[in-house]
Protein backbone atom coordinates (compact mmCIF):
# COMPACT_ATOMS: atom_id res chain seq x y z
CA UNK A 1 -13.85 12.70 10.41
CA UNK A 2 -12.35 9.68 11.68
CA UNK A 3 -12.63 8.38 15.28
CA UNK A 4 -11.53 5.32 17.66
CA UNK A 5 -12.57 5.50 21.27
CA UNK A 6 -13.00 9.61 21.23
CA UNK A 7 -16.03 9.54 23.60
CA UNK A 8 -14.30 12.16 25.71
CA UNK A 9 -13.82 14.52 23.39
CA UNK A 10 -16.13 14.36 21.07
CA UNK A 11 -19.26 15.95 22.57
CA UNK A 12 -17.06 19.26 21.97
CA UNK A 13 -16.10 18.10 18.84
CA UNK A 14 -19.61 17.48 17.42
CA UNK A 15 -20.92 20.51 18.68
CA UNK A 16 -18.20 22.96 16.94
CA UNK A 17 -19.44 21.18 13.71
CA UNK A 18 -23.00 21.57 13.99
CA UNK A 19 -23.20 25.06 15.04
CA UNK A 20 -21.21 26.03 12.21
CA UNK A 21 -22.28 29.82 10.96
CA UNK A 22 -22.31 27.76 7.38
CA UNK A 23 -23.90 24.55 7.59
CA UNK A 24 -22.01 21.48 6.52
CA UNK A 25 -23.39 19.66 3.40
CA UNK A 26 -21.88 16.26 3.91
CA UNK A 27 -20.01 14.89 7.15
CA UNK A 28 -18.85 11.32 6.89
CA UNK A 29 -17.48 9.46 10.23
CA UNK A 30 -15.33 6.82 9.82
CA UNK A 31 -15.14 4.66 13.55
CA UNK A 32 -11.39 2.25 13.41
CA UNK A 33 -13.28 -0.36 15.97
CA UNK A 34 -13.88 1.74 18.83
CA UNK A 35 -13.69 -0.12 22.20
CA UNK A 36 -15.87 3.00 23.87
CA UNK A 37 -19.23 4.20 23.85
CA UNK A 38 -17.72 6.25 20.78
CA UNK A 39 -20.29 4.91 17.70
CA UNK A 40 -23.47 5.02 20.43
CA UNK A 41 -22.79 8.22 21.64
CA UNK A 42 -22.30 9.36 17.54
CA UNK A 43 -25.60 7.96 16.45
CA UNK A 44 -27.43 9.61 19.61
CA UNK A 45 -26.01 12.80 18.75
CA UNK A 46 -27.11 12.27 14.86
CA UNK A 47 -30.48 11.04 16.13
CA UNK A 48 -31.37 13.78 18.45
CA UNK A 49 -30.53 16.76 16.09
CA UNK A 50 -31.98 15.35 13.15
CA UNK A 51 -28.61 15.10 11.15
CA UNK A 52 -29.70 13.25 8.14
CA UNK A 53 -26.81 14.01 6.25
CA UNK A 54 -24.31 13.16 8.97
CA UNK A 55 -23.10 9.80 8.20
CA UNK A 56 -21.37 7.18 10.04
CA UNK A 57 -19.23 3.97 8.68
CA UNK A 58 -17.73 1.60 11.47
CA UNK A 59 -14.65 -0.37 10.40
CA UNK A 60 -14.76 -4.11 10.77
CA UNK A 61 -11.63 -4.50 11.40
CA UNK A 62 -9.22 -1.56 13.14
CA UNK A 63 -7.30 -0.08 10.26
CA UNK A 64 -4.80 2.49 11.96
CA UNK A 65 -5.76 5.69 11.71
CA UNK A 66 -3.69 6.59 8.51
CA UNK A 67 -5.68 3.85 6.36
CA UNK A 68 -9.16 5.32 8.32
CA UNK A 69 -8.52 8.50 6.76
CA UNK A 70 -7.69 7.80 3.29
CA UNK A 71 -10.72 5.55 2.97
CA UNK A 72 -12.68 8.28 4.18
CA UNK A 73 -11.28 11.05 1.71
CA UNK A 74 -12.03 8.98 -0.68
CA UNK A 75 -15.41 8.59 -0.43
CA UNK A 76 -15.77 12.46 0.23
CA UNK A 77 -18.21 13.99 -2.78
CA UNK A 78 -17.79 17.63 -1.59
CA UNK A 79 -16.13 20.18 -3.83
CA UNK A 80 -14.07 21.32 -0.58
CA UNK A 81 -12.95 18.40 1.79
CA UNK A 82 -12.32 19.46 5.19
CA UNK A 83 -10.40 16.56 7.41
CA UNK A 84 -11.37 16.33 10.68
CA UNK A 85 -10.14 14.82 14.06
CA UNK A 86 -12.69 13.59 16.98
CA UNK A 87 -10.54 15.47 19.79
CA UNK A 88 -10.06 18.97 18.29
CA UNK A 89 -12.81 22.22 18.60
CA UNK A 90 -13.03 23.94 15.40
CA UNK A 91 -14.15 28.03 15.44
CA UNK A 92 -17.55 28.54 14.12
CA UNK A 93 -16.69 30.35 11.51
CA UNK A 94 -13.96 28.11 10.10
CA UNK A 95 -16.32 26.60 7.04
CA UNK A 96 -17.72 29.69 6.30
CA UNK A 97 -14.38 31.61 6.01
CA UNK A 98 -12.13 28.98 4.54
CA UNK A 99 -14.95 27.85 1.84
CA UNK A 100 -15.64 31.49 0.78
CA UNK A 101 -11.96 31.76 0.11
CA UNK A 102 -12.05 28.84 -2.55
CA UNK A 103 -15.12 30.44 -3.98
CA UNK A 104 -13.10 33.39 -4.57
CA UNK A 105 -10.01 32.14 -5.54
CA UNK A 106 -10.05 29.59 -8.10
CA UNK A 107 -6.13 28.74 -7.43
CA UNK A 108 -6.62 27.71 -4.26
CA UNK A 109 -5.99 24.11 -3.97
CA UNK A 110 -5.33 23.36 -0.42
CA UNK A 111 -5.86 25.97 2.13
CA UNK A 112 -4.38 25.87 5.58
CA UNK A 113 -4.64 28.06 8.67
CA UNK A 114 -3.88 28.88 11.72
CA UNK A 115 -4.43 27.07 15.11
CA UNK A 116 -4.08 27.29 18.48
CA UNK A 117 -2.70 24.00 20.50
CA UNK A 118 -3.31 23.75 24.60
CA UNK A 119 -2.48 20.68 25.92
CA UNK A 120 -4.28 18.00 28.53
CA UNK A 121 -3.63 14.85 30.43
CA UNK A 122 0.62 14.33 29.49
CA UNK A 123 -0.55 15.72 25.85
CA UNK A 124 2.96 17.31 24.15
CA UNK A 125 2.62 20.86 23.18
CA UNK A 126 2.76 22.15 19.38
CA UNK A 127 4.16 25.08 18.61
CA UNK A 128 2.76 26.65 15.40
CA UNK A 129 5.66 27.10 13.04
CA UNK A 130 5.63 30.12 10.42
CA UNK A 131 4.60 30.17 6.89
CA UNK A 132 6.14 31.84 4.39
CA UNK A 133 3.59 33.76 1.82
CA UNK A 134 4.21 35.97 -1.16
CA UNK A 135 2.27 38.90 0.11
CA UNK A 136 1.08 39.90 4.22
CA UNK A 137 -2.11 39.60 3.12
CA UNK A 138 -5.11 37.66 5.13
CA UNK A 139 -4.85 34.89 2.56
CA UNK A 140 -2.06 34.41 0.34
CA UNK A 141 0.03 31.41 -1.49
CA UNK A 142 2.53 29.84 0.10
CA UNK A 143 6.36 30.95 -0.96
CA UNK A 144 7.98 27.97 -2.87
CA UNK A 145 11.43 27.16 -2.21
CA UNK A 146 13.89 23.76 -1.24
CA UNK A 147 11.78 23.18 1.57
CA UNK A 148 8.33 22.60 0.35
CA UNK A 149 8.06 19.08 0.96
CA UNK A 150 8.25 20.26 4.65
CA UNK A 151 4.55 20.38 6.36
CA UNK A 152 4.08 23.29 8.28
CA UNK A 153 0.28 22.58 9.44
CA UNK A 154 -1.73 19.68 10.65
CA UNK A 155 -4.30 18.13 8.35
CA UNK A 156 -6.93 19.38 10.51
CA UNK A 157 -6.19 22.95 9.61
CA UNK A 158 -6.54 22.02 6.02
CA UNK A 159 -9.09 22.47 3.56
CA UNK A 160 -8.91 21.34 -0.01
CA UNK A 161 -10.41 20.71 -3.28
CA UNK A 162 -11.87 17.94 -4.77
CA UNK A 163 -9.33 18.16 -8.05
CA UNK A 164 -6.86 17.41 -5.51
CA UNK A 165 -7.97 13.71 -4.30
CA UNK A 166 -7.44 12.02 -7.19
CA UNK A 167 -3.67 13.47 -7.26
CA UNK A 168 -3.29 12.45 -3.48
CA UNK A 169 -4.75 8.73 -4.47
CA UNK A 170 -2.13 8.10 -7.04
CA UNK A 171 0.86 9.60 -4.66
CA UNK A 172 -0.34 8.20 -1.06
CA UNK A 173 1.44 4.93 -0.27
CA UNK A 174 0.69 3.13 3.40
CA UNK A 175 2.67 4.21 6.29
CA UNK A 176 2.60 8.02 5.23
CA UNK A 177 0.27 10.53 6.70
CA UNK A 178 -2.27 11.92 4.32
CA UNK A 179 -1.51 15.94 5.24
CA UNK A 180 2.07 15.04 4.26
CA UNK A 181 1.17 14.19 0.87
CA UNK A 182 -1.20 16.28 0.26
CA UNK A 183 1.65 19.26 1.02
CA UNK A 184 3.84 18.22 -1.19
CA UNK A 185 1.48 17.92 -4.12
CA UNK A 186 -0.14 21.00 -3.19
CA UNK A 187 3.32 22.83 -3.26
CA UNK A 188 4.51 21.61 -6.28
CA UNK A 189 1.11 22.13 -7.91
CA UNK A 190 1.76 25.99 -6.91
CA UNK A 191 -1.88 25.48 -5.14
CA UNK A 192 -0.75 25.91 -1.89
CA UNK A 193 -2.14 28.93 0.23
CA UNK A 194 -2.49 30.10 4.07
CA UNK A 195 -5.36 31.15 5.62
CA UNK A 196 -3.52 33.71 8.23
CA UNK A 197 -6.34 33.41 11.12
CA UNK A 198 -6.93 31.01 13.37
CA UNK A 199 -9.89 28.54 13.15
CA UNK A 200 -9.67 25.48 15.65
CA UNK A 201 -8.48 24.78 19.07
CA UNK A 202 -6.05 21.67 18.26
CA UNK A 203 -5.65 19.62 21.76
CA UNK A 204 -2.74 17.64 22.56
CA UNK A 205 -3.53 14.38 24.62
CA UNK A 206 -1.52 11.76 25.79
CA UNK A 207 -3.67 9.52 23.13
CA UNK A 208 -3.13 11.50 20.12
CA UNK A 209 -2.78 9.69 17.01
CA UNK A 210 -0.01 11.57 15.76
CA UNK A 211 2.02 11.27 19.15
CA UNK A 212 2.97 8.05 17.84
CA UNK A 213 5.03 9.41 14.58
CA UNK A 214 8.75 9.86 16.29
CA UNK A 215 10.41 12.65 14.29
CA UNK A 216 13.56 10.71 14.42
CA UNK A 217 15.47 8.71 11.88
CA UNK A 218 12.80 6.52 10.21
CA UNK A 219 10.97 9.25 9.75
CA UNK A 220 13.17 11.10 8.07
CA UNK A 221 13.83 8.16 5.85
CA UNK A 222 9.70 8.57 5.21
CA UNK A 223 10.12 12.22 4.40
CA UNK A 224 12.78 11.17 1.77
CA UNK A 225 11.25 8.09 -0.06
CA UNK A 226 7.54 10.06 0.04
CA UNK A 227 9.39 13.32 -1.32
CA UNK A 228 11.01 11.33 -4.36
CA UNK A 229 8.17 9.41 -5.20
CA UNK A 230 6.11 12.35 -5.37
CA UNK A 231 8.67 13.86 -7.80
CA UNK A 232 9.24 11.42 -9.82
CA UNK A 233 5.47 11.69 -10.28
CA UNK A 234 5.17 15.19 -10.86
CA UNK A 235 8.44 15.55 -13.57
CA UNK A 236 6.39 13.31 -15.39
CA UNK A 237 2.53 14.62 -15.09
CA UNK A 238 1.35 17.31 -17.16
CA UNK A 239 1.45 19.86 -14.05
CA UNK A 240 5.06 19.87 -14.34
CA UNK A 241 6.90 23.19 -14.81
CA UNK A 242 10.64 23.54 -15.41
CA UNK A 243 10.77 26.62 -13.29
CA UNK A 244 10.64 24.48 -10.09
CA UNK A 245 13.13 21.57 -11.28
CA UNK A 246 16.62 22.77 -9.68
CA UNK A 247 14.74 23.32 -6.15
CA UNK A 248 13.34 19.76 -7.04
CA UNK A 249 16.28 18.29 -8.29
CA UNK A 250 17.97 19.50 -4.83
């Protein structure tokens, strides 16, 4: 989880982890410099549940929130890494259902799912876009085709294995956002699978981090320059599979 000055939302927040129906092993916090009562109100909340394995890291200097993250998923140890945002409520069951699904599915690299957005204080509504699968059923890999550099789901409706992280350290370059890349390694991996149920209440603020990525031209120019990049990489690793390499190559 990263945070910087969350204090509003994060009671919420820190409650939909704890009373997860399966407990979490391992939460790291990483703070960019909050301004807030953010850290304090953290370290009371640790403090007066007895959370010894909840962890918390504050930056001493304010990284942006894209450098926050990586740092912090890379110093995840879990077999399954779930990121996390301070300002979102996840389901109770979402840990229980989305780990069991990696337990039974060895294929399953990164799993997304479904969300539902409301929206608060100027906060710009998301609409959940549709995912293509291979079969209707509750969980089921993602259909690959020329568009599967394009991410479908936020990072905080993502779930995925530690095999991955290594593969997302060699591909992530500053200035891109981690869910990004780890779609488009995910996809071309073949790893890539949806969780069709909905596990977290994802709000929309006028402060949201991501509010601040304009979909426009530059970004574009991001999409392209990450998507090659992460090509070039792949033709060359040992995952590579001619099957893919026209839709690639397009």
């Amino acid at each position: 989880m990263t945070t910087y000055n969350g204090e509003r939302f994060l009671p919420e927040m820190l409650e939909s982890l704890r009373n997860q129906t399966r407990k979490i092993d391992e939460l790291l916090i990483f703070d960019d410099g909050s301004t807030d009562s953010t850290v304090c109100l953290i370290e009371n909340y640790i403090d007066k549940y007895g959370l010894e394995n909840w962890k918390i890291r504050q930056n001493e200097i304010n990284l942006g929130w894209e450098k926050n993250f990586v740092q912090g998923l890379n110093q995840a140890k879990g077999d399954v890494i779930f990121p996390c945002d301070q300002d979102d409520i996840w389901h109770t069951d979402k840990i229980e259902k989305m780990t069991k699904a990696f337990e039974d599915n060895s294929d399953i690299w990164l799993l997304i799912s479904g969300y539902h957005a409301f929206s608060e204080n100027g906060g710009k509504m998301a609409i959940q876009q549709k995912v293509r699968t291979e079969t209707n059923e509750l969980i089921s890999k993602v259909i690959f085709d020329e568009k599967y550099y394009q991410i479908l789901r936020p990072g905080c409706t993502m779930a995925f294995r530690k095999e991955l992280l290594p593969l997302f350290m060699i591909n992530w370059k500053p200035g891109t956002p981690h869910d990004a890349v780890l779609w488009t390694i995910a996809s071309l991996l073949r790893k890539l699978y949806l969780y069709d149920e909905t596990f977290i209440e994802y709000r929309r603020h006028e402060s949201n981090a991501s509010r601040k990525i304009s979909h426009g031209y530059k970004y574009k120019v991001n999409e392209i320059i990450r998507t090659k990049c992460i090509n070039d990489w792949y033709i060359q690793s040992s995952y590579f599979n001619q099957k893919y390499e026209d839709d690639i190559q397009r």
